[in-house]
Each structure stands twice: as C-alpha cells, then as structure tokens.
N, C-alpha and C. Protein backbone atom coordinates (compact mmCIF):
# COMPACT_ATOMS: atom_id res chain seq x y z
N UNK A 1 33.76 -0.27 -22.72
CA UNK A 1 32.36 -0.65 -22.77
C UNK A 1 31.92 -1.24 -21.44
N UNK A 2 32.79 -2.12 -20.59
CA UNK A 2 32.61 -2.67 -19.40
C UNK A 2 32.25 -1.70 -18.60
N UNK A 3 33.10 -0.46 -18.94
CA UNK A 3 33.08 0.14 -17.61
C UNK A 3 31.82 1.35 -17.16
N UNK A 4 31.24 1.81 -19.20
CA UNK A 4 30.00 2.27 -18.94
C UNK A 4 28.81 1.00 -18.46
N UNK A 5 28.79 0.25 -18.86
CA UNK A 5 27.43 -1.10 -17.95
C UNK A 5 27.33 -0.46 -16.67
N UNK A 6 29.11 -1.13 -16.13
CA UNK A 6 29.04 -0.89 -14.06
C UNK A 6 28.21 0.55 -14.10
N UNK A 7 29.03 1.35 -14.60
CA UNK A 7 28.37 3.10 -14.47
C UNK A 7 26.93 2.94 -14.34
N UNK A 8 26.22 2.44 -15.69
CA UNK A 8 24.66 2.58 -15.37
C UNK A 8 23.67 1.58 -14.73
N UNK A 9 24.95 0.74 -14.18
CA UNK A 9 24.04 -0.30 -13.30
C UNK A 9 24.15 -0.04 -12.12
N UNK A 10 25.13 0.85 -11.71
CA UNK A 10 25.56 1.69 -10.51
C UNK A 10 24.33 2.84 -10.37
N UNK A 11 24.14 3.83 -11.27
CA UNK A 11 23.10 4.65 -11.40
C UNK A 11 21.51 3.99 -11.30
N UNK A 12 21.52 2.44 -11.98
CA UNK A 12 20.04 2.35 -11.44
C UNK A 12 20.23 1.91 -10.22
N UNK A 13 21.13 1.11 -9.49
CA UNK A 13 20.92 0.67 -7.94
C UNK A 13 20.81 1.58 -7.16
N UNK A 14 21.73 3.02 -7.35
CA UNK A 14 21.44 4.13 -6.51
C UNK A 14 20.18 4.38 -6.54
N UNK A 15 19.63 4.83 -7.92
CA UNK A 15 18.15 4.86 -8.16
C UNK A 15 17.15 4.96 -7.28
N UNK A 16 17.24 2.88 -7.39
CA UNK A 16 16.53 2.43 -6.55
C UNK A 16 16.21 2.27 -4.93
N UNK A 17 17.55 2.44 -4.71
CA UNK A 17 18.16 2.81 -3.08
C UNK A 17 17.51 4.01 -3.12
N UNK A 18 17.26 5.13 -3.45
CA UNK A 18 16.42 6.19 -3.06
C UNK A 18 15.24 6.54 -3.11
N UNK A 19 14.92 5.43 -4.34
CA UNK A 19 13.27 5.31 -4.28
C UNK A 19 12.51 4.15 -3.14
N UNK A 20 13.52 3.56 -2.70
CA UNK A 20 13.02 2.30 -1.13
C UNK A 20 12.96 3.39 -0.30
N UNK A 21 14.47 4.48 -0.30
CA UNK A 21 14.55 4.73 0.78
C UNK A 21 13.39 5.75 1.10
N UNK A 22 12.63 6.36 0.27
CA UNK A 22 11.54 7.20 0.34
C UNK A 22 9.96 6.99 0.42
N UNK A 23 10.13 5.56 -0.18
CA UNK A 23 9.05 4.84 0.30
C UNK A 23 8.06 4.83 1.25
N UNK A 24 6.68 4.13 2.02
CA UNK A 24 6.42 3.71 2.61
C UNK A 24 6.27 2.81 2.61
N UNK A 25 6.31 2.35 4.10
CA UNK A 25 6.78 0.95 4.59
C UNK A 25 4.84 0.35 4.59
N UNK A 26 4.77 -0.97 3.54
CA UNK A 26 3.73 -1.72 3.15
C UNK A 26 3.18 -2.27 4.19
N UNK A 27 1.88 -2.68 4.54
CA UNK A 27 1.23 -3.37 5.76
C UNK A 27 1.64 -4.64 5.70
N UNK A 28 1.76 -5.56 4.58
CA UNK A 28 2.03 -6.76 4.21
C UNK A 28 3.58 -7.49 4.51
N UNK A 29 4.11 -6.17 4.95
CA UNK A 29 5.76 -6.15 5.39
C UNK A 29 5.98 -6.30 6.44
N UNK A 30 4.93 -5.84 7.26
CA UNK A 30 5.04 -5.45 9.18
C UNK A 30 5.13 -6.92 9.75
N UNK A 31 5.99 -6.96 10.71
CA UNK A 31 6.11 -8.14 11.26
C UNK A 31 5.70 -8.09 12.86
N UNK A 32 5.32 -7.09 13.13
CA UNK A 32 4.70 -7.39 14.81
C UNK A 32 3.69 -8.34 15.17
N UNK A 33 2.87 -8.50 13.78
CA UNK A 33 1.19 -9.40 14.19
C UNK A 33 0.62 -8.95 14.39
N UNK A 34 0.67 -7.03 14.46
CA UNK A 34 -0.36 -6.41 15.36
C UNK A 34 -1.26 -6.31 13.40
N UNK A 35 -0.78 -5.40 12.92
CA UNK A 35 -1.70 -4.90 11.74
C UNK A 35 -2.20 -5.79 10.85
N UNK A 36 -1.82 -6.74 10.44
CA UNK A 36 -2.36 -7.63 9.59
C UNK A 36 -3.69 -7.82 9.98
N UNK A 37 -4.24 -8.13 11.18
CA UNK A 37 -5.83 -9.00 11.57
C UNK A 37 -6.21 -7.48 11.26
N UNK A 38 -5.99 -6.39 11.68
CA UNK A 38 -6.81 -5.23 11.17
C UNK A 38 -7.28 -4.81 10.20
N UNK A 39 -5.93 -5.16 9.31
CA UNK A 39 -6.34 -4.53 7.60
C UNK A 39 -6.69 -5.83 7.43
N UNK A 40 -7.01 -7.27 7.64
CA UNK A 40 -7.56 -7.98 6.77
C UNK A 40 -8.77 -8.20 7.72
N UNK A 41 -9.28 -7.45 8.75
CA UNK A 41 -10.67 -6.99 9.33
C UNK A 41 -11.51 -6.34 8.10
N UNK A 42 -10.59 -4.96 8.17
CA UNK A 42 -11.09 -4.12 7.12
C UNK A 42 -11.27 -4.25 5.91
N UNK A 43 -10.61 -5.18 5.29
CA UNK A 43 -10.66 -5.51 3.85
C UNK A 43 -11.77 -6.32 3.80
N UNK A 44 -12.46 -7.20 5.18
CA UNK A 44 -13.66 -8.11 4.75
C UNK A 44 -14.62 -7.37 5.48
N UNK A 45 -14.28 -6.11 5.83
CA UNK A 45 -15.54 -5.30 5.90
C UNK A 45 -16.53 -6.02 7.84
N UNK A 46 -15.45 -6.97 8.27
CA UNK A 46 -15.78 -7.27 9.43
C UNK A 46 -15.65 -6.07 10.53
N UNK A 47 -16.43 -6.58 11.31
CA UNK A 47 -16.31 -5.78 12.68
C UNK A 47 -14.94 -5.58 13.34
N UNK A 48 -14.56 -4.13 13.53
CA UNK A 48 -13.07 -3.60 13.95
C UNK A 48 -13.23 -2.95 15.67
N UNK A 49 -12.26 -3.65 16.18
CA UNK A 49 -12.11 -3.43 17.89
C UNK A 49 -11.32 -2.20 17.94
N UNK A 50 -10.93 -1.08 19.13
CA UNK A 50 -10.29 0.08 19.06
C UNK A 50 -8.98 -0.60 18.55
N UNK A 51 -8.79 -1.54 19.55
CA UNK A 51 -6.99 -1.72 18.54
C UNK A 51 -6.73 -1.68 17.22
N UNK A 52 -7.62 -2.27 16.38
CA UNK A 52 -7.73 -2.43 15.65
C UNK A 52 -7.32 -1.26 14.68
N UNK A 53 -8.34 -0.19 14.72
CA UNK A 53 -8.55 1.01 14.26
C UNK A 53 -7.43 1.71 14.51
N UNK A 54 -6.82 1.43 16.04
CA UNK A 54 -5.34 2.36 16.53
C UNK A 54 -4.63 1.43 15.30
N UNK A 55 -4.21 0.75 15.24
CA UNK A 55 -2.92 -0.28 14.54
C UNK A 55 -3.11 0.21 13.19
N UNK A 56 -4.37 0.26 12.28
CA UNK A 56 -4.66 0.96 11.03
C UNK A 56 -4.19 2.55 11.37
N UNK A 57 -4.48 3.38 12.22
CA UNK A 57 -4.37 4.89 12.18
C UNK A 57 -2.89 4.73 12.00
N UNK A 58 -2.08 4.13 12.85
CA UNK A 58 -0.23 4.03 13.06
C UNK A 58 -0.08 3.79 11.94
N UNK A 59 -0.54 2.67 10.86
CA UNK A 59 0.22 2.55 9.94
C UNK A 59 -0.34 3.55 8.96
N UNK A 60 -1.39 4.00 8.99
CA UNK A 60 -1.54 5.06 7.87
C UNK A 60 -0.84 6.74 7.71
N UNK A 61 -0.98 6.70 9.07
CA UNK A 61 0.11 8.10 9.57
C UNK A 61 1.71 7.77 9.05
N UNK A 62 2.37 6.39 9.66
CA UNK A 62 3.75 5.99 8.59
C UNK A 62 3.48 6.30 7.12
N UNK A 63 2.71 5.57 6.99
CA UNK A 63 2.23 5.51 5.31
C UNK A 63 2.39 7.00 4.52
N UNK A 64 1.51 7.61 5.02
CA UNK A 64 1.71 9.29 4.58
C UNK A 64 2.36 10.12 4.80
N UNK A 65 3.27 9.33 5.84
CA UNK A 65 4.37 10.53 6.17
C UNK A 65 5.59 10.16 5.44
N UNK A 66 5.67 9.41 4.45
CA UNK A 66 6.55 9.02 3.78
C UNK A 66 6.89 10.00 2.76
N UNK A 67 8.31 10.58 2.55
CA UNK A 67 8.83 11.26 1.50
C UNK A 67 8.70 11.44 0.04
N UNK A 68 7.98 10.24 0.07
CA UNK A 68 7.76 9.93 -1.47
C UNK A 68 6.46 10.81 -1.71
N UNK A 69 5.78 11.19 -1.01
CA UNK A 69 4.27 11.52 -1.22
C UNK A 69 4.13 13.17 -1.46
N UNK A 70 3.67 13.90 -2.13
CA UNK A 70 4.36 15.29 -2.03
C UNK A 70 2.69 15.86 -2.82
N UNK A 71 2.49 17.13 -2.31
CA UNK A 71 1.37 17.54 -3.03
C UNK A 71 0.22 17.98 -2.36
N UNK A 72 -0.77 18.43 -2.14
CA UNK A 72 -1.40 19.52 -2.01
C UNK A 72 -2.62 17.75 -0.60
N UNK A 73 -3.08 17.24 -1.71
CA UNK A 73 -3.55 16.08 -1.26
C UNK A 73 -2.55 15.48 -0.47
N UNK A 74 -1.53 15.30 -0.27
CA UNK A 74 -0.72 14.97 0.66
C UNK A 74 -0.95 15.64 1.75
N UNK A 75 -1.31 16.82 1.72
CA UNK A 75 -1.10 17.61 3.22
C UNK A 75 -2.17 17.56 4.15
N UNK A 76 -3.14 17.31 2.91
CA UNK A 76 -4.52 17.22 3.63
C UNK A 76 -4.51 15.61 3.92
N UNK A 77 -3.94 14.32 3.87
CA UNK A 77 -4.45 13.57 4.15
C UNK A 77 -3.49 13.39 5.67
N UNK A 78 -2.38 13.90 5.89
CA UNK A 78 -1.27 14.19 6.70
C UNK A 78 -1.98 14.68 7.71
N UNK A 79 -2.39 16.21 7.84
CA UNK A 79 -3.16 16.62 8.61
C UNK A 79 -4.37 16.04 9.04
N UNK A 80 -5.21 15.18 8.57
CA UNK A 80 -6.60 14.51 9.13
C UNK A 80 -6.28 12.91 9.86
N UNK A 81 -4.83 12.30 9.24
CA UNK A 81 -4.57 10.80 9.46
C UNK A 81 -4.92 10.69 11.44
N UNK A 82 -4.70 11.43 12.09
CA UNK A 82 -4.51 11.42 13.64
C UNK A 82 -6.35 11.65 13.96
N UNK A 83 -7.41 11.82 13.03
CA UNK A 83 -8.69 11.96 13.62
C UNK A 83 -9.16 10.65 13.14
N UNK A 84 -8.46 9.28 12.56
CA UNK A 84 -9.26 8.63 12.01
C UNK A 84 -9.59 7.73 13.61
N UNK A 85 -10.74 7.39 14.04
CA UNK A 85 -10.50 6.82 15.29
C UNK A 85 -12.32 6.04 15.35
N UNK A 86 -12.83 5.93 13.72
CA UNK A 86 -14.34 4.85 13.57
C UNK A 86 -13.82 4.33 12.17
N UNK A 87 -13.76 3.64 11.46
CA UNK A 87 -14.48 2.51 10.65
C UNK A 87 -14.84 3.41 9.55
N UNK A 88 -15.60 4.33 9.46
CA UNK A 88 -16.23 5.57 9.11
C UNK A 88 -15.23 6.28 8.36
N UNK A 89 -14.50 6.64 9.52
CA UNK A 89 -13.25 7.36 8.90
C UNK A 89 -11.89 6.82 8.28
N UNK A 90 -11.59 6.13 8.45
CA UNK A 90 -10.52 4.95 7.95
C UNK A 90 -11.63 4.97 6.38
N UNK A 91 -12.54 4.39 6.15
CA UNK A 91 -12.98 4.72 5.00
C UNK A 91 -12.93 5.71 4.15
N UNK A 92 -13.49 7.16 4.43
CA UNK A 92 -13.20 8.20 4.06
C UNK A 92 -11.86 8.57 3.32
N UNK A 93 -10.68 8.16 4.38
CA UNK A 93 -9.47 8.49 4.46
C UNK A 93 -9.22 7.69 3.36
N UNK A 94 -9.20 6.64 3.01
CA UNK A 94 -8.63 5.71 2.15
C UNK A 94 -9.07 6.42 0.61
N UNK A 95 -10.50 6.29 1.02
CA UNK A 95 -10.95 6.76 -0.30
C UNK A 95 -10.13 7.97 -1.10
N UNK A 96 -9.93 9.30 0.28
CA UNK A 96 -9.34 10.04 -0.29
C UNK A 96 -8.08 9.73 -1.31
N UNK A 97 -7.35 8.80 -0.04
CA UNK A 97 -5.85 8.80 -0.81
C UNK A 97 -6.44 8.41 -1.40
N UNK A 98 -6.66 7.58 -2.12
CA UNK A 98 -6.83 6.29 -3.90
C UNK A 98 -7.07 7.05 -4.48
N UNK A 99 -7.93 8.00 -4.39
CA UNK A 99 -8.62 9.26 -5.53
C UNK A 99 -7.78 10.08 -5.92
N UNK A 100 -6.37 10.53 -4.87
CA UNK A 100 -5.38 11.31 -5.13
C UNK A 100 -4.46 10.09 -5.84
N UNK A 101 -4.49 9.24 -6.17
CA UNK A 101 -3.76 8.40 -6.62
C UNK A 101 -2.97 7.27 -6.10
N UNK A 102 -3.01 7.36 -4.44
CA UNK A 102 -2.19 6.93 -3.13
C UNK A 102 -2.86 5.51 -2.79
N UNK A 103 -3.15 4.29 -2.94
CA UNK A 103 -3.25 3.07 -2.67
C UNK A 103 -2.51 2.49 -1.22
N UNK A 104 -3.01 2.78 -0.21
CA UNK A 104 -1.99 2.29 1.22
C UNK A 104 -2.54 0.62 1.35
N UNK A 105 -3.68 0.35 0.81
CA UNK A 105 -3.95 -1.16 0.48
C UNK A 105 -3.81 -1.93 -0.39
C-alpha cells in the first residue's frame, strides 16, 4: 500500500514539473524592476513611456511563446505580439488573448 502512495505522489510531482515547466513565466514573478511600473502603468490606465510599452511587448512575446498555449488563437496572437509598440495595441492584444481564454494579467 506504501508503495502505491510514493507511485502516485511521484506521478503528480512529475505532473506538475511539466505543467511549470510549460508554463509562462508571470509578470508578478520578474525580478529585474523593469516590468512591474509598466503593467501596473497599464493596469491604472496611466500614461505609458516607450520603455514601458517595450518591457510589456518582451513579456508578452515570453508569455505566448510558452508551450502550454496551443491553438489556432495562439498563432495569431504569436504572430502580431512583435507589432504591439502604442497603448492601443497592448490593449487590443490583451483583449484578444482573454477572449481566447489566455489572461497574461
């Protein structure tokens, strides 16, 4: 009996080890200092500087290029992530993902 537990506690840690490892990596995680003032620019709808907008495009391009994401809407948000470069579009973009189901905020 001991030794089926280890077995399926072994099977969910692998699991889980492959569902991190496929992941994308969260804004709330980043430790440079650069993205945080951006996305919490954008979240209060304040005024965004080019860095700003670059540091959001980098992490949204990580974001979607993550393994976990698979699907038709995936490709299209993959292919457009490198034109987001106004305020405008970072909007758009977001909207898309959430609508496909994808939350990067």
């Amino acid at each position: 009996m001991t030794q089926n537990r280890h077995a399926v506690k072994r099977s969910a840690q692998l699991a889980t080890e492959w569902l991190l490892r496929d992941a994308p990596g969260y804004w709330m995680n980043e430790t440079s200092g650069v993205l945080r003032p951006a996305v919490e620019a954008y979240l209060r709808d304040e005024p965004m500087s080019a860095e700003h907008i670059a540091a959001m495009r980098a992490y949204l391009r990580q974001w979607i290029a993550a393994p976990a994401w698979v699907g038709a809407d995936v490709n299209i948000l993959r292919s457009t992530v490198d034109g987001l470069t106004t305020r405008q579009a970072l909007d758009d973009w977001i909207e898309a993902a959430t609508s496909a189901g994808m939350d990067p905020l």
